[in-house]
PDB file of N, CA and C in Angstrom:
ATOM      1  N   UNK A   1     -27.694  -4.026   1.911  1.00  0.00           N
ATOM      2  CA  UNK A   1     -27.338  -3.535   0.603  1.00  0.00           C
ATOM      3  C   UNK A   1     -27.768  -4.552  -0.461  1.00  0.00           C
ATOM      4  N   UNK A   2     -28.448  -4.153  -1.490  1.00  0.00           N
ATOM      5  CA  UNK A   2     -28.606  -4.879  -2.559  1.00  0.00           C
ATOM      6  C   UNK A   2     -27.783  -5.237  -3.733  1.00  0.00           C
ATOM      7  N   UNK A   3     -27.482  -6.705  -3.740  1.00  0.00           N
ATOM      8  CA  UNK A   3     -26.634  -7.218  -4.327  1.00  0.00           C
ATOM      9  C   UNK A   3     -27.216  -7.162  -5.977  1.00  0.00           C
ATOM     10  N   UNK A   4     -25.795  -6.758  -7.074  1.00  0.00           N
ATOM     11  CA  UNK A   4     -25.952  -6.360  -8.381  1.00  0.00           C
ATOM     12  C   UNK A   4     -25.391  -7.364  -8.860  1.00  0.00           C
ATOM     13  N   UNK A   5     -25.508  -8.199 -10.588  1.00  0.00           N
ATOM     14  CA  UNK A   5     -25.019  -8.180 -11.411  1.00  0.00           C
ATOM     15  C   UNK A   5     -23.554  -8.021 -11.599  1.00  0.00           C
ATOM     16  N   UNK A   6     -22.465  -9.174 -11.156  1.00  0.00           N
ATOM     17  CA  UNK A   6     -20.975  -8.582 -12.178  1.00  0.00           C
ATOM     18  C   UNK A   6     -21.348  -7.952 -13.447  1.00  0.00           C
ATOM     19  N   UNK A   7     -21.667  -8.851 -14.100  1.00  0.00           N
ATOM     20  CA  UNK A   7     -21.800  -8.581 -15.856  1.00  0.00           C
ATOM     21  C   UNK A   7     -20.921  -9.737 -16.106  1.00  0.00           C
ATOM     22  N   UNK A   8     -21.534 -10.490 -17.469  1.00  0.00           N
ATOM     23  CA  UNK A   8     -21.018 -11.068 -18.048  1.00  0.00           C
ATOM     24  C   UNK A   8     -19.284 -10.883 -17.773  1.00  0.00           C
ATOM     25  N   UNK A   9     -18.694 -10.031 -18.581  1.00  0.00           N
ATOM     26  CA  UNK A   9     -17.277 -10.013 -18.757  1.00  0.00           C
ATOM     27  C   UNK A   9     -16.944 -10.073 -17.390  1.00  0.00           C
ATOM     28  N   UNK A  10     -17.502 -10.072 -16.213  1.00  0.00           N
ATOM     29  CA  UNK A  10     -16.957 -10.285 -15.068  1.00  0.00           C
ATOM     30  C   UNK A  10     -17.301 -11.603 -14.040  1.00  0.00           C
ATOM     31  N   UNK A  11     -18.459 -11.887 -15.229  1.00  0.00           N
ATOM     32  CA  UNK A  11     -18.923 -12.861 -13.992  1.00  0.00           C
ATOM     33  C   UNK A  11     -17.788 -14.215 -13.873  1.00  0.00           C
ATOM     34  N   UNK A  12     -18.294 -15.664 -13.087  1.00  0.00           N
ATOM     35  CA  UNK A  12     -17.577 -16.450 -12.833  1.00  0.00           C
ATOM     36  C   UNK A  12     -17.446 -17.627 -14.090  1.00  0.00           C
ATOM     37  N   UNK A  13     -16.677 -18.415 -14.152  1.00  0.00           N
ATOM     38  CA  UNK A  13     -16.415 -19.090 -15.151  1.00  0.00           C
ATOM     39  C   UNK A  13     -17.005 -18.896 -16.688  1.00  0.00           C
ATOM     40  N   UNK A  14     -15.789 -17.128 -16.575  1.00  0.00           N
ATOM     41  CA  UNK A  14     -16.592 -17.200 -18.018  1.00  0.00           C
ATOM     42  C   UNK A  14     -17.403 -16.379 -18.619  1.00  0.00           C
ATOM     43  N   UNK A  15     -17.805 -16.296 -17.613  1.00  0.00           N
ATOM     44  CA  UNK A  15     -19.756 -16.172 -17.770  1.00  0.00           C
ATOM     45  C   UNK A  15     -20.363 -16.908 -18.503  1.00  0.00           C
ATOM     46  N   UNK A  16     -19.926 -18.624 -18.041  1.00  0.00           N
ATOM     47  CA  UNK A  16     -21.001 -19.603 -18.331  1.00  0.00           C
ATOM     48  C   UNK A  16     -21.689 -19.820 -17.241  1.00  0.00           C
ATOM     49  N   UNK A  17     -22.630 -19.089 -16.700  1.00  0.00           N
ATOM     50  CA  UNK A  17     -23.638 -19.115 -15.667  1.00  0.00           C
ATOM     51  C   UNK A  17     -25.087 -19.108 -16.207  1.00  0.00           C
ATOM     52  N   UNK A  18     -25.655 -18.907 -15.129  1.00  0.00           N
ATOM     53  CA  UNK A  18     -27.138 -18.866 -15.722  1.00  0.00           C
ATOM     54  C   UNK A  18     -27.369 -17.646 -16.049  1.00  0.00           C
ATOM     55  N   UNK A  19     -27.138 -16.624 -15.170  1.00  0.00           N
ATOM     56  CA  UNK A  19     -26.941 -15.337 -15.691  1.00  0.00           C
ATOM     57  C   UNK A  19     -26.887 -14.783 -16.960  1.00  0.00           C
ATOM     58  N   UNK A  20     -25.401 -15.027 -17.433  1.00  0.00           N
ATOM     59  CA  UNK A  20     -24.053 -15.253 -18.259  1.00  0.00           C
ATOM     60  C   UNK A  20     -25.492 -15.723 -19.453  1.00  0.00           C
ATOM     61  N   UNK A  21     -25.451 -16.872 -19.244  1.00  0.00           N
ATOM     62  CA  UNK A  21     -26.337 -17.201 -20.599  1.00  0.00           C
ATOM     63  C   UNK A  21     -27.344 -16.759 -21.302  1.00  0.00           C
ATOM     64  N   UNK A  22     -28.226 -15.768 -19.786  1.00  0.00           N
ATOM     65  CA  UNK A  22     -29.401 -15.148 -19.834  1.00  0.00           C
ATOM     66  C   UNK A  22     -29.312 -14.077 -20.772  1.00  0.00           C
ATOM     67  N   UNK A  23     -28.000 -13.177 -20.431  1.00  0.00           N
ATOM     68  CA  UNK A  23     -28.015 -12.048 -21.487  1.00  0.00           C
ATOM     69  C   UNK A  23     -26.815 -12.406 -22.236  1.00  0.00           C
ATOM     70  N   UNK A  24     -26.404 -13.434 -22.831  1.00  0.00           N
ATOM     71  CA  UNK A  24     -25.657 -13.596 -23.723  1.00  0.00           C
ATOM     72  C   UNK A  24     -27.168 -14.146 -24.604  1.00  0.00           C
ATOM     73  N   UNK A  25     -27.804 -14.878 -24.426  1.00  0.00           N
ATOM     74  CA  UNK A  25     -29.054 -15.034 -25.206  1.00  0.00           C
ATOM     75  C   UNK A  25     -30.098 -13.701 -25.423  1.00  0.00           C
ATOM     76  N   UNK A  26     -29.987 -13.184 -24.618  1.00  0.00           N
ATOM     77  CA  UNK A  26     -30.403 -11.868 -25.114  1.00  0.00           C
ATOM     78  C   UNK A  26     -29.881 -11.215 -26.044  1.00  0.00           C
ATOM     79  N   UNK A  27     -28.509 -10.903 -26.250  1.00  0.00           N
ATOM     80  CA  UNK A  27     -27.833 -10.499 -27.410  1.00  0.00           C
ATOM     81  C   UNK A  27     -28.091 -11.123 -28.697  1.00  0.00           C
ATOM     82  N   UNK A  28     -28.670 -12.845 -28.499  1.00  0.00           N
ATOM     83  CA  UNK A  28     -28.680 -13.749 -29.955  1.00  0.00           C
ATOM     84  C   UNK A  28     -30.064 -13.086 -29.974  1.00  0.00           C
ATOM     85  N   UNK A  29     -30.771 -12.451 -29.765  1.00  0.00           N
ATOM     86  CA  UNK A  29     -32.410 -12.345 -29.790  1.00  0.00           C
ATOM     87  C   UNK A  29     -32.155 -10.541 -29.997  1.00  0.00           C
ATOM     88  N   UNK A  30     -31.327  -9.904 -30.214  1.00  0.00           N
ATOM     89  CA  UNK A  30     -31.016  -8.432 -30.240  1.00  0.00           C
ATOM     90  C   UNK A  30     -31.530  -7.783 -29.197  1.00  0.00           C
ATOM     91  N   UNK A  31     -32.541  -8.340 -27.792  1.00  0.00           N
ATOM     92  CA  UNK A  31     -32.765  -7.603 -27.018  1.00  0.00           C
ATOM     93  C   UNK A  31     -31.781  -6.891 -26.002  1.00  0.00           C
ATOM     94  N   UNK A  32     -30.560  -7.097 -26.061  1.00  0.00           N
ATOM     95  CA  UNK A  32     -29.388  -6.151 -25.654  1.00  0.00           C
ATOM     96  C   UNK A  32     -28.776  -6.083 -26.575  1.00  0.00           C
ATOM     97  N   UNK A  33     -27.799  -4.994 -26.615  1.00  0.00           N
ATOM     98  CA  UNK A  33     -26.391  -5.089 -27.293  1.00  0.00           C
ATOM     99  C   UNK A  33     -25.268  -5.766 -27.332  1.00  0.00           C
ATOM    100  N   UNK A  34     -24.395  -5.962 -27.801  1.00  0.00           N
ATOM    101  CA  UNK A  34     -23.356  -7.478 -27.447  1.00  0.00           C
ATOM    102  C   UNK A  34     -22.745  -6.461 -26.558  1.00  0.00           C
ATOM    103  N   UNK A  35     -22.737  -5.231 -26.599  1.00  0.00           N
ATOM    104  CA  UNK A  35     -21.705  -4.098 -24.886  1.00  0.00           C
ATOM    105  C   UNK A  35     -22.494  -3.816 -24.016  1.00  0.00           C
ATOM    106  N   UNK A  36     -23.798  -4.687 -24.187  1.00  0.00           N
ATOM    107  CA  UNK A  36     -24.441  -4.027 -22.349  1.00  0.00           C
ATOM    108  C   UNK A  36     -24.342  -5.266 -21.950  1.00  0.00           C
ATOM    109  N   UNK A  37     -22.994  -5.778 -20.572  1.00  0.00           N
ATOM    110  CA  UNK A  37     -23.366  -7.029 -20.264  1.00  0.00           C
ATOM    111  C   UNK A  37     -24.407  -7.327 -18.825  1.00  0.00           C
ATOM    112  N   UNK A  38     -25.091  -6.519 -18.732  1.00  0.00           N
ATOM    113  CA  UNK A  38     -25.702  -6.454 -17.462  1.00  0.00           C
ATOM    114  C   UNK A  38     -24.951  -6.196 -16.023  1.00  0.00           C
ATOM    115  N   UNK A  39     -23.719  -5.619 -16.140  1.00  0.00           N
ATOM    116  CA  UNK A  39     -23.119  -5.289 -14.862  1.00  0.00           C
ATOM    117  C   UNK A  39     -24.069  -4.003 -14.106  1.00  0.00           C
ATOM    118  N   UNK A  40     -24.270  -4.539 -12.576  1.00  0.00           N
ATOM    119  CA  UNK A  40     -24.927  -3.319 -12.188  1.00  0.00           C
ATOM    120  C   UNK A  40     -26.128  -3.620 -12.397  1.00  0.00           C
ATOM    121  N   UNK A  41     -27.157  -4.498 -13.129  1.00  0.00           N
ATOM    122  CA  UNK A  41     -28.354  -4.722 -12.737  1.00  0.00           C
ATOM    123  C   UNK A  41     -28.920  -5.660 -11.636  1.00  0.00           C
ATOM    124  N   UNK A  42     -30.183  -5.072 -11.128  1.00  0.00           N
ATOM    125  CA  UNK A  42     -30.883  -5.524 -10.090  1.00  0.00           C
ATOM    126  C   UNK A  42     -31.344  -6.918 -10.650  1.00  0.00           C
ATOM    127  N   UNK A  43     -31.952  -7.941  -9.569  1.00  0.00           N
ATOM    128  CA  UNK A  43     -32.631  -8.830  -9.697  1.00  0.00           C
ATOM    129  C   UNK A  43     -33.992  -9.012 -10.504  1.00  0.00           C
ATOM    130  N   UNK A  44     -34.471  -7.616 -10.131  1.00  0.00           N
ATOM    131  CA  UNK A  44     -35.414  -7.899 -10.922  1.00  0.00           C
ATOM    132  C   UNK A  44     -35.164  -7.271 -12.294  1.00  0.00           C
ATOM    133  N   UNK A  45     -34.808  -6.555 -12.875  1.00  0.00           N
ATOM    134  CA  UNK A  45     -34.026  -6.183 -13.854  1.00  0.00           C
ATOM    135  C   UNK A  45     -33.498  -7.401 -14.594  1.00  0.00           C
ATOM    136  N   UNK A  46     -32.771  -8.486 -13.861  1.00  0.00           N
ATOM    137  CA  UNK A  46     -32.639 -10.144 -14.363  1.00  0.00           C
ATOM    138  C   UNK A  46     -34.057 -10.318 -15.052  1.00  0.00           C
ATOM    139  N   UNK A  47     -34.469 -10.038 -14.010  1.00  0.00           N
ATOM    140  CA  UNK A  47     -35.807 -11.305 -14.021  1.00  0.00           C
ATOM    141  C   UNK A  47     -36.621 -11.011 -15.263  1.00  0.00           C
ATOM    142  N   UNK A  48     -36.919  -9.464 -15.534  1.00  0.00           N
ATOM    143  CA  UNK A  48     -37.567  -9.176 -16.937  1.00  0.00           C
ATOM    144  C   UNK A  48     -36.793  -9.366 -17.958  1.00  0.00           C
ATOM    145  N   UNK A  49     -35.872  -9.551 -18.040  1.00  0.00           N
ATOM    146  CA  UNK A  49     -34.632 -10.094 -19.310  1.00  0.00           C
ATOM    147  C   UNK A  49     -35.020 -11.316 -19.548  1.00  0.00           C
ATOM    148  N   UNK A  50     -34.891 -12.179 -18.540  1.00  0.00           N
ATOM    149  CA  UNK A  50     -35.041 -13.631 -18.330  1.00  0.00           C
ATOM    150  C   UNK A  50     -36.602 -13.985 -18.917  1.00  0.00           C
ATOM    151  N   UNK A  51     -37.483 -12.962 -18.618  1.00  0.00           N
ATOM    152  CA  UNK A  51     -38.868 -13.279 -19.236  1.00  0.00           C
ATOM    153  C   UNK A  51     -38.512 -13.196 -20.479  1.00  0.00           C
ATOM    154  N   UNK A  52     -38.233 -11.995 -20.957  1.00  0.00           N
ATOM    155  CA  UNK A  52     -37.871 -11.080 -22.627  1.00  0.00           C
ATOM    156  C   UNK A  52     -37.638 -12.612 -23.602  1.00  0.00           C
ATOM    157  N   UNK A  53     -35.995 -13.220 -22.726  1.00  0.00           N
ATOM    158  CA  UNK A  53     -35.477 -14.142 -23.439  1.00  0.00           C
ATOM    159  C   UNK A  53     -36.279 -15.438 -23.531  1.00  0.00           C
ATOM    160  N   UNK A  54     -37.059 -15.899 -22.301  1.00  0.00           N
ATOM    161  CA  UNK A  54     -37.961 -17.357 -22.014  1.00  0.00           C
ATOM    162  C   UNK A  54     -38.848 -16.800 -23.485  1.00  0.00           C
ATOM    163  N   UNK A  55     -39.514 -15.776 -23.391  1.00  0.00           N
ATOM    164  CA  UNK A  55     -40.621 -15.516 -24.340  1.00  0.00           C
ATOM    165  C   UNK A  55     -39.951 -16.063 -26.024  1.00  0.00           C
ATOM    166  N   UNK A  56     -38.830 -15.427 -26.283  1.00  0.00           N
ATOM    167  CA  UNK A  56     -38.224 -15.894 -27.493  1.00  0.00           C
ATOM    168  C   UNK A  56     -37.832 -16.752 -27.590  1.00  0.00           C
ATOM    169  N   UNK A  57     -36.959 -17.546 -26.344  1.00  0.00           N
ATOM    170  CA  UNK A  57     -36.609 -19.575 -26.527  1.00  0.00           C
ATOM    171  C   UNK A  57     -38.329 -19.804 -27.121  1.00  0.00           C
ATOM    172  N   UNK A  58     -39.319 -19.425 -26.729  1.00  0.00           N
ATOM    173  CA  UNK A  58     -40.921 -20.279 -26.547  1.00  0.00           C
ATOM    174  C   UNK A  58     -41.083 -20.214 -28.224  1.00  0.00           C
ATOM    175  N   UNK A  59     -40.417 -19.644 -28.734  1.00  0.00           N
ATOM    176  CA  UNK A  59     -41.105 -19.522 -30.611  1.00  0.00           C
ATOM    177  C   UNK A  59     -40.330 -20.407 -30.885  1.00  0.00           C
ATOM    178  N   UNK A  60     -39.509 -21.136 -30.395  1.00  0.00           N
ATOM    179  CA  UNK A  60     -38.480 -21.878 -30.991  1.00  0.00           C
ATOM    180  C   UNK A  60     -37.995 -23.186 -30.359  1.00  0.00           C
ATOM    181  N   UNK A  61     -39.040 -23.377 -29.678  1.00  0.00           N
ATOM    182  CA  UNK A  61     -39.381 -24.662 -28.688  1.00  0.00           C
ATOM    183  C   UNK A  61     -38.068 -24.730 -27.539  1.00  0.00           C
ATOM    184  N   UNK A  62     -37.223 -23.387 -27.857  1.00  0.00           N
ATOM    185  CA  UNK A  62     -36.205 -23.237 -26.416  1.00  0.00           C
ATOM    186  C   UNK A  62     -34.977 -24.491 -27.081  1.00  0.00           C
ATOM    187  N   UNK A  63     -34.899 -24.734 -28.401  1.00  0.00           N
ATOM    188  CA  UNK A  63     -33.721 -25.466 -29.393  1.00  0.00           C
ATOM    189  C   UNK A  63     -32.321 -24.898 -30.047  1.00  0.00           C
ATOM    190  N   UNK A  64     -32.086 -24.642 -29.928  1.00  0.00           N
ATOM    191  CA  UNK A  64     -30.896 -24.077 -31.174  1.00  0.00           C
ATOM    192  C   UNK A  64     -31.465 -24.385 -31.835  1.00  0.00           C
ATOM    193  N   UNK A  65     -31.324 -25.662 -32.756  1.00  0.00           N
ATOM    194  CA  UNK A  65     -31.315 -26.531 -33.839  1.00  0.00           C
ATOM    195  C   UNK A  65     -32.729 -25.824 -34.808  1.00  0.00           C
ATOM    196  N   UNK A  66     -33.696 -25.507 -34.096  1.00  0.00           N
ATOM    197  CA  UNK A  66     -35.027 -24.580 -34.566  1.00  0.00           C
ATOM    198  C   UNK A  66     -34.760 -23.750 -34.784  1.00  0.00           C
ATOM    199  N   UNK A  67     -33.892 -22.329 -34.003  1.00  0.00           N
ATOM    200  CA  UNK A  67     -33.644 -20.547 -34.902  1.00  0.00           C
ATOM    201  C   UNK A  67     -33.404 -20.716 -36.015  1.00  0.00           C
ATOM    202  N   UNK A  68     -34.002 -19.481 -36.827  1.00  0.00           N
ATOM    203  CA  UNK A  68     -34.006 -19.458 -38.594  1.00  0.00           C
ATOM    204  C   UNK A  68     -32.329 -19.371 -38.512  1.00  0.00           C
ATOM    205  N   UNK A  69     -31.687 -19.726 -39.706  1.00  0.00           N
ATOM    206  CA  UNK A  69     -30.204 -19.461 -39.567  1.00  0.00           C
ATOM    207  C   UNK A  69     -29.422 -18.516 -39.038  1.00  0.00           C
ATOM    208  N   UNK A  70     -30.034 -17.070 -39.442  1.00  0.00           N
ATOM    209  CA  UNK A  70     -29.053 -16.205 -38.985  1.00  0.00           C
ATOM    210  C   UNK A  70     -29.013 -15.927 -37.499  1.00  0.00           C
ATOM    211  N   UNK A  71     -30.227 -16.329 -36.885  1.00  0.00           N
ATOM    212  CA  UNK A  71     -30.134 -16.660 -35.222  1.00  0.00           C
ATOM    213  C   UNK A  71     -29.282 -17.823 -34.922  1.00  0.00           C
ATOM    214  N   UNK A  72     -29.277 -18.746 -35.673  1.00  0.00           N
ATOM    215  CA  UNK A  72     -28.286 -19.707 -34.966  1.00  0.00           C
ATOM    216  C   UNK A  72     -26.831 -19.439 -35.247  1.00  0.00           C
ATOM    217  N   UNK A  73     -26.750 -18.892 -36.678  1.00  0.00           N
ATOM    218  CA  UNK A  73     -25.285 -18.293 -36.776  1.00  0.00           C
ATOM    219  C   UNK A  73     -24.636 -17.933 -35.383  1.00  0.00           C
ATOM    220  N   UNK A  74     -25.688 -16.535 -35.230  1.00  0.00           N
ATOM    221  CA  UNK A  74     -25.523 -15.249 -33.928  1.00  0.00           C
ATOM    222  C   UNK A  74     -25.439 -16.421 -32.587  1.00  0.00           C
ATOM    223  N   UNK A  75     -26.020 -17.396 -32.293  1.00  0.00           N
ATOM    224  CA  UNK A  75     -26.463 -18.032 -31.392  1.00  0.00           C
ATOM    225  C   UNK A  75     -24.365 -18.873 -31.504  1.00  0.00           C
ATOM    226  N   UNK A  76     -24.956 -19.403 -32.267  1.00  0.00           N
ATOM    227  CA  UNK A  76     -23.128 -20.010 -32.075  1.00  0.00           C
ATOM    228  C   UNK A  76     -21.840 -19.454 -31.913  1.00  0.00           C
ATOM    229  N   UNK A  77     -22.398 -18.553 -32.877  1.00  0.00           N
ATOM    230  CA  UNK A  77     -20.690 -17.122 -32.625  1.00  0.00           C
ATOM    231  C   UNK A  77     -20.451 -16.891 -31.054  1.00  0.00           C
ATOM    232  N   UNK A  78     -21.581 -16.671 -30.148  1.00  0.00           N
ATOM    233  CA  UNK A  78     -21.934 -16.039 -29.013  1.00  0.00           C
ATOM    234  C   UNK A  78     -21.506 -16.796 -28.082  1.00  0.00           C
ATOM    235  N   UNK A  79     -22.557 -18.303 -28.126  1.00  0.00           N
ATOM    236  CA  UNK A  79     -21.674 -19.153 -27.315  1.00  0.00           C
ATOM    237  C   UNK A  79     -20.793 -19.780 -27.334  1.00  0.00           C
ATOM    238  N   UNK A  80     -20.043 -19.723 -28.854  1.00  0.00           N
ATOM    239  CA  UNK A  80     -18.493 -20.756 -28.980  1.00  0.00           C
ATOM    240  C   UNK A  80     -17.849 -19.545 -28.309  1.00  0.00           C
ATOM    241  N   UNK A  81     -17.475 -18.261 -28.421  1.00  0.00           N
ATOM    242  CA  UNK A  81     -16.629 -17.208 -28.102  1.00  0.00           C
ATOM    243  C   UNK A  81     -16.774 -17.523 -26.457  1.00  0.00           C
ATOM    244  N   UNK A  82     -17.958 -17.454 -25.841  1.00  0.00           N
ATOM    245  CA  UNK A  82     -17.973 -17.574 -24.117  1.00  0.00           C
ATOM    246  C   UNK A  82     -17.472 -18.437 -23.982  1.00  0.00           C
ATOM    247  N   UNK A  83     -17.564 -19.952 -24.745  1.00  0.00           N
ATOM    248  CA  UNK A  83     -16.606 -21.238 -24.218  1.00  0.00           C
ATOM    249  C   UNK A  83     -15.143 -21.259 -24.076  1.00  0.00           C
ATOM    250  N   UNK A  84     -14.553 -20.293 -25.658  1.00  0.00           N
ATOM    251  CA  UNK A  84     -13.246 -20.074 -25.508  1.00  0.00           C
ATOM    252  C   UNK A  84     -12.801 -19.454 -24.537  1.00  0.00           C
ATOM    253  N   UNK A  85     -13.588 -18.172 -24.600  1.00  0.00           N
ATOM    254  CA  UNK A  85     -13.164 -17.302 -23.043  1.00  0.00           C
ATOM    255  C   UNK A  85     -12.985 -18.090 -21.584  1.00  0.00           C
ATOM    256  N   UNK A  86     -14.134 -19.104 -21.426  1.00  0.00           N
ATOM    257  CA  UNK A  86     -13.915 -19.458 -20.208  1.00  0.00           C
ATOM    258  C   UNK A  86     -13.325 -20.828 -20.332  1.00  0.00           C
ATOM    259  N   UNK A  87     -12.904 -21.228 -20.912  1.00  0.00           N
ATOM    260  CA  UNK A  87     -11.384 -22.593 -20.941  1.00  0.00           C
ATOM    261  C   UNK A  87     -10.413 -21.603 -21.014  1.00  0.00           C
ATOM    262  N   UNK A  88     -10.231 -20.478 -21.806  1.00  0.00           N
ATOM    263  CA  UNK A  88      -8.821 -19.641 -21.524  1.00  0.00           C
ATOM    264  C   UNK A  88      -8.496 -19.407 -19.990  1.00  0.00           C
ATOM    265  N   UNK A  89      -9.665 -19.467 -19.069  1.00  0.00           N
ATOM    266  CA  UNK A  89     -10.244 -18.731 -17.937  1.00  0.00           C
ATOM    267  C   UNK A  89     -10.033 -19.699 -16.750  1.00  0.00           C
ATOM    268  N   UNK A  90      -9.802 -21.154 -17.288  1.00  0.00           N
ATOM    269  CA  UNK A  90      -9.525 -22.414 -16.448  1.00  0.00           C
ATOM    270  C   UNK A  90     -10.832 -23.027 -16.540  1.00  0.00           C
ATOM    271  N   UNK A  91     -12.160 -22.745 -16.480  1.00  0.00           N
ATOM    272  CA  UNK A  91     -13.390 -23.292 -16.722  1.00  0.00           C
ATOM    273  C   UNK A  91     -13.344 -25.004 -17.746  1.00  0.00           C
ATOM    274  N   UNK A  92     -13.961 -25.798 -15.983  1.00  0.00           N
ATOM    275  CA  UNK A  92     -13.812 -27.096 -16.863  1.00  0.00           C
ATOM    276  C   UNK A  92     -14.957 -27.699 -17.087  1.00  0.00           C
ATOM    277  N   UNK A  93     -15.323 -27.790 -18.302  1.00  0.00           N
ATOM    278  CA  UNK A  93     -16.932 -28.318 -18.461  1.00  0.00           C
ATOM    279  C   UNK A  93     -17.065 -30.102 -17.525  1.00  0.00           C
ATOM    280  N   UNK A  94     -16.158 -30.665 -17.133  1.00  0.00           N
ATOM    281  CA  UNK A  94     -16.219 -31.949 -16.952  1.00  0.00           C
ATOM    282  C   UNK A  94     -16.935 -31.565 -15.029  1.00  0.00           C
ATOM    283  N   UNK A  95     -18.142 -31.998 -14.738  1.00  0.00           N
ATOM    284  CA  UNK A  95     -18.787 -32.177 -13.529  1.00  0.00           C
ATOM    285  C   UNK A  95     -17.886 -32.749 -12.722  1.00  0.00           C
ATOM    286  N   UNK A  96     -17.824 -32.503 -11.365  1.00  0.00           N
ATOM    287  CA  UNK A  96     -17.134 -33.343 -10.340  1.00  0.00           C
ATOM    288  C   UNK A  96     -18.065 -33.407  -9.532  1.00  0.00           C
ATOM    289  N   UNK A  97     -17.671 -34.534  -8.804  1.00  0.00           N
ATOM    290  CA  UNK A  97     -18.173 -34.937  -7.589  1.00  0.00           C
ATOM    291  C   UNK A  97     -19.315 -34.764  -7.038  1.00  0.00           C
ATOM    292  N   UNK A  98     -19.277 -33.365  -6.604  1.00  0.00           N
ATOM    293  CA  UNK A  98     -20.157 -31.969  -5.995  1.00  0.00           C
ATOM    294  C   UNK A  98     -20.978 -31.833  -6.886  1.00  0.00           C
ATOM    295  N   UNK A  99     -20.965 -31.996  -8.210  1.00  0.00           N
ATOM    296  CA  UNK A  99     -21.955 -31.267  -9.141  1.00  0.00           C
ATOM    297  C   UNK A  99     -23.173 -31.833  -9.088  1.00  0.00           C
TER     298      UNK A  99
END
C-alpha cells in the first residue's frame, strides 16, 4: 500500500517537518491555499510541490530576508503561527543528543 501525506494540520511536531515546511512555503508563494494542507498526497505529488516551491526559494536566493515585503509579511505570519502551534503541541526546538 502506498503511503500518503498526514497534512500539515496532522503531521508531527507541528508540522515543523520538511514536509510541513514544503507546503506551508507553498502557501507563502500562493501555490496552494492556506486549506489545502496536502493530506492524502502521493510522493510524487510532494515532489512537484517541492520543485514548484525550490523554483521560487531560487528568485530569492532561498532567504527570507530577500522576498519583496508582502512575501515576507505572508512568510512570517505562516511560520510564526506553525511555531506557536507546535510549542502548544510540546515541540522542542532545542536538539538532543540523537539529533
Amino acid at each position: 500500500m502506498e503511503q500518503r501525506y498526514s497534512g500539515v494540520f496532522r503531521d508531527r511536531q507541528g508540522g515543523l517537518t520538511h514536509l510541513g515546511r514544503v507546503v506551508r512555503d507553498a502557501w507563502v508563494f500562493g501555490l496552494l491555499p492556506e486549506t489545502q494542507d496536502g493530506a492524502g498526497w502521493r510522493a510524487d505529488q510532494l515532489q512537484a510541490l517541492y520543485e514548484q516551491v525550490y523554483a521560487e526559494w531560487d528568485k530569492y536566493g532561498h532567504l527570507p530576508s530577500r522576498l519583496p515585503d508582502d512575501l515576507r509579511a505572508r512568510y512570517l505570519r505562516i511560520h510564526g503561527e506553525a511555531v506557536v502551534l507546535a510549542r502548544a503541541q510540546g515541540w522542542n526546538p532545542e536538539l538532543g543528543e540523537d539529533d
